[in-house]
Protein backbone atom coordinates (compact mmCIF):
# COMPACT_ATOMS: atom_id res chain seq x y z
CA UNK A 1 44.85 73.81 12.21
CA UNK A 2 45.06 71.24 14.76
CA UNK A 3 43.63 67.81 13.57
CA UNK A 4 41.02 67.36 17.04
CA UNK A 5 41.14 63.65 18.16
CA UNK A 6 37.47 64.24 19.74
CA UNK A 7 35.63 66.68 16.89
CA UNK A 8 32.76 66.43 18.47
CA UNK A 9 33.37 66.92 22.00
CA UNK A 10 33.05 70.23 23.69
CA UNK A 11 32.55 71.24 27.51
CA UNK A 12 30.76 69.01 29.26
CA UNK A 13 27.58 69.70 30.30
CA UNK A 14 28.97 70.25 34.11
CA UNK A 15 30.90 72.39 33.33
CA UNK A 16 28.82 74.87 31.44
CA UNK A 17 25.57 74.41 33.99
CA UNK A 18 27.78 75.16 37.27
CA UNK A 19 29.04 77.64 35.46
CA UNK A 20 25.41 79.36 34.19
CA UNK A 21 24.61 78.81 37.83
CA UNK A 22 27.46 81.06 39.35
CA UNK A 23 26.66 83.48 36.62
CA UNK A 24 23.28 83.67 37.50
CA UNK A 25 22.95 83.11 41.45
CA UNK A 26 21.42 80.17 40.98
CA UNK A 27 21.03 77.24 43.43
CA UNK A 28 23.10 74.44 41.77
CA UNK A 29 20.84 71.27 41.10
CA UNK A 30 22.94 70.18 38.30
CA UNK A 31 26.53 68.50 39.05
CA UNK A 32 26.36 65.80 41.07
CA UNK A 33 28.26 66.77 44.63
CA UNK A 34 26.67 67.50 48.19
CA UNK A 35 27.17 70.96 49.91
CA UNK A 36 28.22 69.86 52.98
CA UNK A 37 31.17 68.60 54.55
CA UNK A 38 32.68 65.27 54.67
CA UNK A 39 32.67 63.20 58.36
CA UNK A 40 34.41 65.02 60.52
CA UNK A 41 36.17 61.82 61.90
CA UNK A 42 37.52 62.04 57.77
CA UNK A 43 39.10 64.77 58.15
CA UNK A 44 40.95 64.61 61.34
CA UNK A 45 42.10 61.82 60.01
CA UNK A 46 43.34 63.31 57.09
CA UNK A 47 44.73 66.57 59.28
CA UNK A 48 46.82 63.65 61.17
CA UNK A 49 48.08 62.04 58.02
CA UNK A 50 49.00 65.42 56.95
CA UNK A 51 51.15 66.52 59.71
CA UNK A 52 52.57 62.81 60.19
CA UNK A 53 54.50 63.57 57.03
CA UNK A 54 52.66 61.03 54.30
CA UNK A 55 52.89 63.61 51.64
CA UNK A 56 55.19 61.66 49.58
CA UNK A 57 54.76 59.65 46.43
CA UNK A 58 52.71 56.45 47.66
CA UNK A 59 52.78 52.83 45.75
CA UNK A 60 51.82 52.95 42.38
CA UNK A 61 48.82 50.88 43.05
CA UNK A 62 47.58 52.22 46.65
CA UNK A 63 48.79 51.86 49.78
CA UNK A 64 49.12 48.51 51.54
CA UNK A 65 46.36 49.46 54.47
CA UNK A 66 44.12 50.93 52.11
CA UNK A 67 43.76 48.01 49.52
CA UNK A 68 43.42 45.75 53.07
CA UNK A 69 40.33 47.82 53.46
CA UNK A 70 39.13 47.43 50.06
CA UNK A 71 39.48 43.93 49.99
CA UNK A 72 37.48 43.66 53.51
CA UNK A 73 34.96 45.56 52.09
CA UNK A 74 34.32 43.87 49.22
CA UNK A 75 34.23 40.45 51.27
CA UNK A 76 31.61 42.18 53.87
CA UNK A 77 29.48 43.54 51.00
CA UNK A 78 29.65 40.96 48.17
CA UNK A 79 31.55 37.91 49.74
CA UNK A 80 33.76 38.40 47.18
CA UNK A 81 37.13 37.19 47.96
CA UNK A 82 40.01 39.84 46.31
CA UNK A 83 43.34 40.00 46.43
CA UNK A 84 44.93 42.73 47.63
CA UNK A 85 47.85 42.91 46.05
CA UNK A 86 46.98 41.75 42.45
CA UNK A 87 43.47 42.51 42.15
CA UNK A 88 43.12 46.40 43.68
CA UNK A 89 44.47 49.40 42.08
CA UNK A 90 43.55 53.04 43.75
CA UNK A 91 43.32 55.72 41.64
CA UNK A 92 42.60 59.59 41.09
CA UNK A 93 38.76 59.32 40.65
CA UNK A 94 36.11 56.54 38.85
CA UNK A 95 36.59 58.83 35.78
CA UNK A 96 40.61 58.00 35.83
CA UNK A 97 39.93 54.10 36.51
CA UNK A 98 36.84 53.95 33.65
CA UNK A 99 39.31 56.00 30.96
CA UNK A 100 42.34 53.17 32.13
CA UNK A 101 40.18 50.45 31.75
CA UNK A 102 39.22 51.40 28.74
CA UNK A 103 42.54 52.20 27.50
CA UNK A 104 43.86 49.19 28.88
CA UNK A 105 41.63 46.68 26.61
CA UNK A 106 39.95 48.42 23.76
CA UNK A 107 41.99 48.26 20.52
CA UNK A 108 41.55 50.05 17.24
CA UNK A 109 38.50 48.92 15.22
CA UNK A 110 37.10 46.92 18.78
CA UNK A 111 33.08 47.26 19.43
CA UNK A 112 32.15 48.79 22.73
CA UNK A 113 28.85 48.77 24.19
CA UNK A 114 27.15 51.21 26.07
CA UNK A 115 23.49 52.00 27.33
CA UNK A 116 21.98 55.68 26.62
CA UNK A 117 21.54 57.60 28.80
CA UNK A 118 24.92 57.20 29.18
CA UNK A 119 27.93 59.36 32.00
CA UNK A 120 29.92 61.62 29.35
CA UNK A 121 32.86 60.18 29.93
CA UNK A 122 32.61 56.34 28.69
CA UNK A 123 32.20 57.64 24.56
CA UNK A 124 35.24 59.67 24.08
CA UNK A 125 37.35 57.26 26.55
CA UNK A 126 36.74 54.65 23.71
CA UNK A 127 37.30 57.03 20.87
CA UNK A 128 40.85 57.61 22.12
CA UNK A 129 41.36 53.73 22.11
CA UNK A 130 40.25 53.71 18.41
CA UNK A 131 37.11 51.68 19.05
CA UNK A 132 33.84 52.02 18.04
CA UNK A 133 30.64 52.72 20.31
CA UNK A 134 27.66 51.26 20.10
CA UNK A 135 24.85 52.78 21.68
CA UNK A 136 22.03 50.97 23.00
CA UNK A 137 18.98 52.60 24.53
CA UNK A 138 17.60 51.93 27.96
CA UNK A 139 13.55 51.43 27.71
CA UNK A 140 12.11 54.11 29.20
CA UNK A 141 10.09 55.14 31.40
CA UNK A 142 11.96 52.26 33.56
CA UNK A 143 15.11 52.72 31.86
CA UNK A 144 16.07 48.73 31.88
CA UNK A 145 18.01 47.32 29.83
CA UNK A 146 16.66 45.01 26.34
CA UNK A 147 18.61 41.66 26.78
CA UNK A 148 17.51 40.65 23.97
CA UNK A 149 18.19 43.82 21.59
CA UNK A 150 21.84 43.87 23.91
CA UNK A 151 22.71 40.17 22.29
CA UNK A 152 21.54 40.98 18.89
CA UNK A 153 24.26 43.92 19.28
CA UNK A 154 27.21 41.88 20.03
CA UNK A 155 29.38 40.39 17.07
CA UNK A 156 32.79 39.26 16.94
CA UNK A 157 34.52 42.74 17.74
CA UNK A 158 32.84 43.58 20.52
CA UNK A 159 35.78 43.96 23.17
CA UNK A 160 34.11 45.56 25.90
CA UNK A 161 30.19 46.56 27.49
CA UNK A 162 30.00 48.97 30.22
CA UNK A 163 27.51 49.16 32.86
CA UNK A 164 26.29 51.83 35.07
CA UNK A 165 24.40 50.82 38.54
CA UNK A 166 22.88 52.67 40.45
CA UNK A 167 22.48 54.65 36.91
CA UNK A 168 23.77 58.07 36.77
CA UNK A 169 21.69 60.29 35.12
CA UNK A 170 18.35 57.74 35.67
CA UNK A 171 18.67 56.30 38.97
CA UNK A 172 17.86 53.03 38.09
CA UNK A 173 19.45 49.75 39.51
CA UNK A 174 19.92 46.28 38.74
CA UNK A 175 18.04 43.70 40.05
CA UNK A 176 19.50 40.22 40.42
CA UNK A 177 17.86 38.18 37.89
CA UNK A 178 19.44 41.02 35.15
CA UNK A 179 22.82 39.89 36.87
CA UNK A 180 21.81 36.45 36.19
CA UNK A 181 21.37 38.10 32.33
CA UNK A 182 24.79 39.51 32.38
CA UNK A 183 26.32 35.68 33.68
CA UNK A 184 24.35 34.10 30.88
CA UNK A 185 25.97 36.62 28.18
CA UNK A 186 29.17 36.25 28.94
CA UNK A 187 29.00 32.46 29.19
CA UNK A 188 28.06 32.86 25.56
CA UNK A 189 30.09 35.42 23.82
CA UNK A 190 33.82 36.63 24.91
CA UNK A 191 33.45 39.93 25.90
CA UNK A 192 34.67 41.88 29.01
CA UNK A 193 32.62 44.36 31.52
CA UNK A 194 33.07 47.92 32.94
CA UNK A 195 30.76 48.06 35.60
CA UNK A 196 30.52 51.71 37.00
CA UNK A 197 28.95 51.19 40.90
CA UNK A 198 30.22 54.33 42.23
CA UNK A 199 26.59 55.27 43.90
CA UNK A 200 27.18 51.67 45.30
CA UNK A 201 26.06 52.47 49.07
CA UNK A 202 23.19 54.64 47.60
CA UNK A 203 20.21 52.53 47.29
CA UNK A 204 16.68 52.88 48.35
CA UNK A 205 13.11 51.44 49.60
CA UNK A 206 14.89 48.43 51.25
CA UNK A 207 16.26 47.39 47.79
CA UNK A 208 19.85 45.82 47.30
CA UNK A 209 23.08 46.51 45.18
CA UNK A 210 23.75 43.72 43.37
CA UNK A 211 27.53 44.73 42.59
CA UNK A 212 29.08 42.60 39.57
CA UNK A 213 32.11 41.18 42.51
CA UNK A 214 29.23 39.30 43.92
CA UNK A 215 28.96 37.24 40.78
CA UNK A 216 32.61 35.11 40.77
CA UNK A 217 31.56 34.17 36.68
CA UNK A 218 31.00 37.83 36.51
CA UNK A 219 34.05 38.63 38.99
CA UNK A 220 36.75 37.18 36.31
CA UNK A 221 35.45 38.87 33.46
CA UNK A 222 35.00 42.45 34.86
CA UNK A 223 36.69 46.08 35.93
CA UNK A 224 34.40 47.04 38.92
CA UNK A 225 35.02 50.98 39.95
CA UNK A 226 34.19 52.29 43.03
CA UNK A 227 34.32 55.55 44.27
CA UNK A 228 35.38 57.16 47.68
CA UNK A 229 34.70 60.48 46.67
CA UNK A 230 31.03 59.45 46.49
CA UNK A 231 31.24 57.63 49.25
CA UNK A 232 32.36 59.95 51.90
CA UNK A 233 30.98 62.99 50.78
CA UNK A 234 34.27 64.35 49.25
CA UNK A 235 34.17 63.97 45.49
CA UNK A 236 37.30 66.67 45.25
CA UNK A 237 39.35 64.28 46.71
CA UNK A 238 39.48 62.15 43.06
CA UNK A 239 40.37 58.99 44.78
CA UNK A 240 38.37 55.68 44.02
CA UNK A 241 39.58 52.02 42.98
CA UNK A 242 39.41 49.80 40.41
CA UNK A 243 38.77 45.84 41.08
CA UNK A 244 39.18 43.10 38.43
CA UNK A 245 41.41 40.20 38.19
CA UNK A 246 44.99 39.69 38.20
CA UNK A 247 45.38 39.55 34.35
CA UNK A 248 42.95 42.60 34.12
CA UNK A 249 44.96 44.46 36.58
CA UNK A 250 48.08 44.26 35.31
CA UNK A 251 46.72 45.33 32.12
CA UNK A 252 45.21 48.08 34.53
CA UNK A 253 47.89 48.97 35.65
CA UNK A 254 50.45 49.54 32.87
CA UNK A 255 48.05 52.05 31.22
CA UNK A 256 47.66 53.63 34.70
CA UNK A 257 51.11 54.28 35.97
CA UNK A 258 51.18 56.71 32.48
CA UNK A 259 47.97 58.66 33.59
CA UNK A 260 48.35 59.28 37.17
CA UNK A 261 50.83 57.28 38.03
CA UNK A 262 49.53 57.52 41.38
CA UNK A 263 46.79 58.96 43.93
CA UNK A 264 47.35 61.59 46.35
CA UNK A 265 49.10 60.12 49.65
CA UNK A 266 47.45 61.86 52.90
CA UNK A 267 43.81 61.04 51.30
CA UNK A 268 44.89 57.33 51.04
CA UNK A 269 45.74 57.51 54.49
CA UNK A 270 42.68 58.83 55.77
CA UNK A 271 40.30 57.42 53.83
CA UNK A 272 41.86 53.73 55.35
CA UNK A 273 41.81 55.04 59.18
CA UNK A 274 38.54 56.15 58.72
CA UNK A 275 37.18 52.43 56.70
CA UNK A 276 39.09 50.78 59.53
CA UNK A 277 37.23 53.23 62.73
CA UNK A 278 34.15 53.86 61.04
CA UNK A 279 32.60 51.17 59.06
CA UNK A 280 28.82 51.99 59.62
CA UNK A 281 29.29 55.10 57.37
CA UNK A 282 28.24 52.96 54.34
CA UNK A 283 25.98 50.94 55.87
CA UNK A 284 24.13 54.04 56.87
CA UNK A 285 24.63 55.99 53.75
CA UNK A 286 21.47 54.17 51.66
CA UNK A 287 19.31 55.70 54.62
CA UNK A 288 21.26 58.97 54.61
CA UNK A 289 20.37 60.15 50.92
CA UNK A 290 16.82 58.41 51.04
CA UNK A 291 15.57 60.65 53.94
CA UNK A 292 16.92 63.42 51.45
CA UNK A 293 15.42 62.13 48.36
CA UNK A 294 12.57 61.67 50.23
CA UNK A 295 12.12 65.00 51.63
CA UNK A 296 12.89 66.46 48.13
CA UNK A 297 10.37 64.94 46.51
CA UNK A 298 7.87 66.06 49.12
CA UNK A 299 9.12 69.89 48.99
CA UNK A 300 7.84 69.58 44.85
CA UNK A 301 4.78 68.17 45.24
CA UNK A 302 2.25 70.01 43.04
CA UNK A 303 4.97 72.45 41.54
CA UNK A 304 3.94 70.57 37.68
CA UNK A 305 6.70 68.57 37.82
CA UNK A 306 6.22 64.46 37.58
CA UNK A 307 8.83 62.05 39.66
CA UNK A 308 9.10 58.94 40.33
CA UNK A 309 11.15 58.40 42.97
CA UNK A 310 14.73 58.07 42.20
CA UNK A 311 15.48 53.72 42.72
CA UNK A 312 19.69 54.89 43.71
CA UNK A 313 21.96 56.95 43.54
CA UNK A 314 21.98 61.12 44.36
CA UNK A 315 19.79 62.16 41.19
CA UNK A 316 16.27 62.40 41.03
CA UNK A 317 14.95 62.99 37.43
CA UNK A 318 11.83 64.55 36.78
CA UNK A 319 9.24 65.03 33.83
CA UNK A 320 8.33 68.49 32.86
CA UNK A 321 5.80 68.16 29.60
CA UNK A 322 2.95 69.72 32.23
CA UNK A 323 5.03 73.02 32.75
CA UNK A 324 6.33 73.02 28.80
CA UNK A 325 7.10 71.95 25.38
CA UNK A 326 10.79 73.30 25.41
CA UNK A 327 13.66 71.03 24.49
CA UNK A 328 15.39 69.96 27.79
CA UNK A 329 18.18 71.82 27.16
CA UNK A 330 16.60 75.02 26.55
CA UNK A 331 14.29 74.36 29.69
CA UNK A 332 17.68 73.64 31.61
CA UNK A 333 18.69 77.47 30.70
CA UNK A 334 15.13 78.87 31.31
CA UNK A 335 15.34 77.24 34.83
CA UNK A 336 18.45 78.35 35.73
CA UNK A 337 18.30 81.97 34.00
CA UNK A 338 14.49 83.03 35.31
CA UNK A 339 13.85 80.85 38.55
CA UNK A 340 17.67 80.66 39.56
CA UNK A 341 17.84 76.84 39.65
CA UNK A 342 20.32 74.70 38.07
CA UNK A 343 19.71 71.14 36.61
CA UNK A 344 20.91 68.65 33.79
CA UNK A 345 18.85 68.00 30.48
CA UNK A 346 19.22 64.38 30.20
CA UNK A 347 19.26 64.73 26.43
CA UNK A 348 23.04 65.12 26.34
CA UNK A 349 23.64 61.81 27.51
CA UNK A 350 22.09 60.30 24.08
CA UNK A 351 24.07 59.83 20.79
CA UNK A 352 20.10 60.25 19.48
CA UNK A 353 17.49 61.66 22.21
CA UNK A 354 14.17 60.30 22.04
CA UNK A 355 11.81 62.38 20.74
CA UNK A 356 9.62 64.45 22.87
CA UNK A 357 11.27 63.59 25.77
CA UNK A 358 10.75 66.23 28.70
CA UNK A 359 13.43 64.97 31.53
CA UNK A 360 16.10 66.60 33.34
CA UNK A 361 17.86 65.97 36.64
CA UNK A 362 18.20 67.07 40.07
CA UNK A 363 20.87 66.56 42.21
CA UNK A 364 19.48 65.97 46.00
CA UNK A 365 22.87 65.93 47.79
CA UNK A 366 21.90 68.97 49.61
CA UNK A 367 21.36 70.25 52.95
CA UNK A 368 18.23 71.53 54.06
CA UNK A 369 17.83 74.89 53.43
CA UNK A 370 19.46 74.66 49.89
CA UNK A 371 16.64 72.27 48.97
CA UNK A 372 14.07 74.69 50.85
CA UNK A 373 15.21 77.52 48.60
CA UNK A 374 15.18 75.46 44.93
CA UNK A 375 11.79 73.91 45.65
CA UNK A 376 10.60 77.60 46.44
CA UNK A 377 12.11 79.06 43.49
CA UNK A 378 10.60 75.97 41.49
CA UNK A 379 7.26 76.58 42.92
CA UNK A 380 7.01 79.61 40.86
CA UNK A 381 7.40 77.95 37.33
CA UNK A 382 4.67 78.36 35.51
CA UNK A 383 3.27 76.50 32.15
CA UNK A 384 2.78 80.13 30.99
CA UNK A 385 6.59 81.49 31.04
CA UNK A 386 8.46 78.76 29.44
CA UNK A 387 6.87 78.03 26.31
């Protein structure tokens, strides 16, 4: 009998609702990747790196051009000055930089805080470091987060809190007074920050990232991770980066050279050519996936299905108590089982849903006629059928 370090962890949720969506010929709503192809600049690029021989193990921490790139970046977007050498590590996906972090700073018996709804993968990351997670819910409808209840949380052992902005599943972003917030609480207590951004480029209505590099208090105290993948439309790549400051990052990096050890070399290549040629991508990206949300959210109007329109990010939730009184998750199956459409139940990112909750999520990272086709099938749900 083998002694499970994570009891209580089973497939995730992605897994098993791409995989209920295959088995039932359903358009897939649920995990969180478009279904079209990256820029095609990209991937010349990375046909070029490939046949120019750069399939060899790269530097531990990124290639030289690459981490130029990142720095430049972060100095256009957040006039954050980084070093590129000390203060950038690549690595094999936000998921691989969030466990290292983690790993690299959270010992047995430490407090870690994060906010439900909250991405699967931040609870058992700190369960494999030994420490304990506290779970703090957003407010809902607006999913924001208590200041006041996030204080009263922290005590002595709280090692780490991790933030998620724009919010995957919720959509929600921070706003730069809550930054403000965040410089105020660590001022006050010693306690480090994950901050996930990896829909960074993916904001909407005009709004504005406020990324936790453009804070320098905030800067010295944090692991930002980014995420290329996300970025340039190629989230089976796994490659995204990890800034936070020297001491962090050599922290960072001794857990890291054990996990990965390193990121694949032709998609490091690429991925700088095309920062260096193409820069506009990312400016043009919030624009991008708003005419998309946008045009979602039009395709469902009067299906029975409340939105409010998604603030960032890819994900659009929406509230189903009109259409019925089923648990998310076993609306999630009657969606994808009887109207062929795949979602998420947001339920499964809660240690303790709140009760009576209808939500679940769509994914809008689609091209046209895929989003023609769900909000057709959707059309025909019916208050009648799934109760």
């Amino acid at each position: 009998m083998i002694n499970s370090k994570l009891p209580g962890i089973g497939t995730t949720i992605f897994t098993i609702m791409s995989k209920m969506a295959v088995d039932n010929n359903a358009v897939n709503l649920s995990q969180g990747y478009p279904d079209f192809q990256p820029p095609a600049q990209l991937l010349e690029f990375f046909r070029e790196r490939l046949l120019l021989g750069h399939n060899q193990y790269p530097p531990m921490h990124g290639i030289a051009p690459l981490r130029e790139q990142i720095a430049l970046k972060a100095k256009r977007h957040y006039a954050a000055i980084v070093d590129e050498e000390t203060e950038i590590t690549v690595t094999s996906g936000a998921t691989e930089a969030i466990f290292v972090a983690v790993q690299a700073v959270v010992h047995g018996g430490d407090e870690v805080i994060i906010f439900d709804p909250a991405f699967d993968c931040y609870a058992p990351a700190i369960a494999l470091a030994g420490g304990l997670v506290r779970h703090l819910p957003l407010d809902s409808p607006s999913f924001k987060i208590d200041f006041q209840r996030l204080e009263d949380t922290i005590t002595d052992r709280t090692r780490l809190i991790i933030v998620n902005s724009p919010h995957n599943p919720c959509g929600a972003i921070l706003s730069q007074e809550e930054i403000h917030q965040f410089e105020q609480l660590v001022e006050k207590h010693d306690v480090l920050l994950l901050s996930d951004e990896v829909y960074e480029h993916m904001v909407f209505d005009g709004r504005q990232h406020h990324s936790f590099l453009s804070s320098e208090l905030l800067r010295q105290k944090t692991f930002v991770v980014s995420s290329f993948g996300k970025t340039y439309h190629a989230t089976g790549w796994k490659v995204a980066y990890c800034i936070a400051p020297a001491d962090l990052t050599a922290e960072f990096r001794k857990v890291h050279q054990f996990v990965t050890f390193t990121t694949n070399t032709p998609t490091q290549w690429a991925i700088s050519d095309y920062m260096r040629a193409c820069p506009e991508h990312e400016v043009n990206l919030a624009s991008f996936y708003e005419s998309k949300r946008d045009r979602f959210l039009q395709l469902m109007q009067g299906h029975g299905f409340a939105m409010i329109p998604s603030a960032g990010s890819y994900f659009q939730l929406a509230d189903y108590s009109a259409l019925s009184d089923l648990a998310d998750t076993e609306f999630a199956e009657h969606l994808t089982v009887q109207h062929g459409v795949a979602v998420i139940p947001i339920s499964v990112f809660y240690r303790q849903p709140e009760q009576n909750q209808r939500i679940i999520r769509f994914c809008f990272a689609k091209e046209e006629p895929t989003l023609l086709l769900a909000a057709e099938r959707l059309s025909q749900v019916k208050t009648d059928d799934c109760h």
